[in-house]
Protein backbone atom coordinates (compact mmCIF):
# COMPACT_ATOMS: atom_id res chain seq x y z
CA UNK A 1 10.10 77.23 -12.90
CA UNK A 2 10.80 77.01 -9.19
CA UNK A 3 14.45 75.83 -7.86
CA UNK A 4 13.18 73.08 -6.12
CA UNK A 5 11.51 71.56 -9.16
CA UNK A 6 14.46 72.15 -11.52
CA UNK A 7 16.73 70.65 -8.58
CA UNK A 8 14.29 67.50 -8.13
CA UNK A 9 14.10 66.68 -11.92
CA UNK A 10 17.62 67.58 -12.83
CA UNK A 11 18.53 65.40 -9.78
CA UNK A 12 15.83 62.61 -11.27
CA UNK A 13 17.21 62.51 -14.61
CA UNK A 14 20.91 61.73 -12.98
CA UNK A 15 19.35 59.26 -10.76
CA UNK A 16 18.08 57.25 -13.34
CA UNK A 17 20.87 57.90 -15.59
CA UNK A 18 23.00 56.48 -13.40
CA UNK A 19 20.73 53.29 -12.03
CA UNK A 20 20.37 52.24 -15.65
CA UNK A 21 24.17 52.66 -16.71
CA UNK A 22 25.46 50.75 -13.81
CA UNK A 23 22.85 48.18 -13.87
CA UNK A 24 23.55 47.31 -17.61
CA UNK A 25 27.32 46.95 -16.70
CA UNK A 26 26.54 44.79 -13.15
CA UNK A 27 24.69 42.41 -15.28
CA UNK A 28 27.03 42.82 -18.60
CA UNK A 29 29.79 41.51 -15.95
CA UNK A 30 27.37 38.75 -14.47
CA UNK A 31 26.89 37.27 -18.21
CA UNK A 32 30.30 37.48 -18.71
CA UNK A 33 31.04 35.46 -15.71
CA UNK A 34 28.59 32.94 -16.83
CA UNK A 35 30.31 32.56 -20.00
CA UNK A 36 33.79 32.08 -19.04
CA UNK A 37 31.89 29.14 -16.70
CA UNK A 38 29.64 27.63 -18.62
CA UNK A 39 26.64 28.15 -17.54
CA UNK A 40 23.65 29.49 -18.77
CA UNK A 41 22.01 31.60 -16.36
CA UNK A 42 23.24 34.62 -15.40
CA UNK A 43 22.92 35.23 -11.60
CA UNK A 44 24.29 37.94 -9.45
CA UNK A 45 26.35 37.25 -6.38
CA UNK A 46 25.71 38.84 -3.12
CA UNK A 47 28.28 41.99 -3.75
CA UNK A 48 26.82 43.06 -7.07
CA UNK A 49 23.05 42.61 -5.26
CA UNK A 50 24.90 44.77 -2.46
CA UNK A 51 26.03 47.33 -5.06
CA UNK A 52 22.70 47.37 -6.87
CA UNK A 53 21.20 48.37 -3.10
CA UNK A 54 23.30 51.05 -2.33
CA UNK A 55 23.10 52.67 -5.32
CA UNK A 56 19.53 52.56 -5.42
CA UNK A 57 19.06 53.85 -2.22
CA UNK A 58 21.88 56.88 -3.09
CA UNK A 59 19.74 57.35 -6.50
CA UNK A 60 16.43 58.13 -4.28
CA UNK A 61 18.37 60.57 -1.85
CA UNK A 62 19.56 62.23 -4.78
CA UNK A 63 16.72 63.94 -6.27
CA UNK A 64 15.62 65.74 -2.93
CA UNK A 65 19.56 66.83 -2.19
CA UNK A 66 19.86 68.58 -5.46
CA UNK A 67 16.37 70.27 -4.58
CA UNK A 68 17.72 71.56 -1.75
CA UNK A 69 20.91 72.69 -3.36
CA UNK A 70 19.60 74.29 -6.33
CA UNK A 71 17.16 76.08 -3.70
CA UNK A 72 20.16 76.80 -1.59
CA UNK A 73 22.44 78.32 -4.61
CA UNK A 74 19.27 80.36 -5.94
CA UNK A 75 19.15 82.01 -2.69
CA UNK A 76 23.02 83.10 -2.38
């Protein structure tokens, strides 16, 4: 398979890995927040939305970097 292929999926796979773990924990966080204050929906405040943003944008860089890279070490 070519590097730039193995780098894009490999890259992906981390991507989403990593969206989905932190998102889980962001809202985990958020519910627990709305527990300790009584409420009963869970909303995120303006830094977690923040977080959420930048890591989505780093999670879409990500895949073509490592394409790049795995292209880059394949060549060395």
């Amino acid at each position: 398979m070519n590097e730039l292929i193995k780098g894009a999926l490999v890259g992906l796979g981390i991507a989403v890995f990593l969206f989905v773990f932190d998102y889980v924990m962001i809202r985990r966080g958020a519910a627990e927040r709305a527990k300790r204050n009584h409420t009963t929906v869970v909303t995120l405040d303006s830094t977690e939305k923040k977080r959420i943003g930048s890591l989505l944008r780093f999670c879409v860089a990500l895949p073509p970097v490592l394409a790049v890279a795995f292209w880059i070490f394949d060549k060395v």
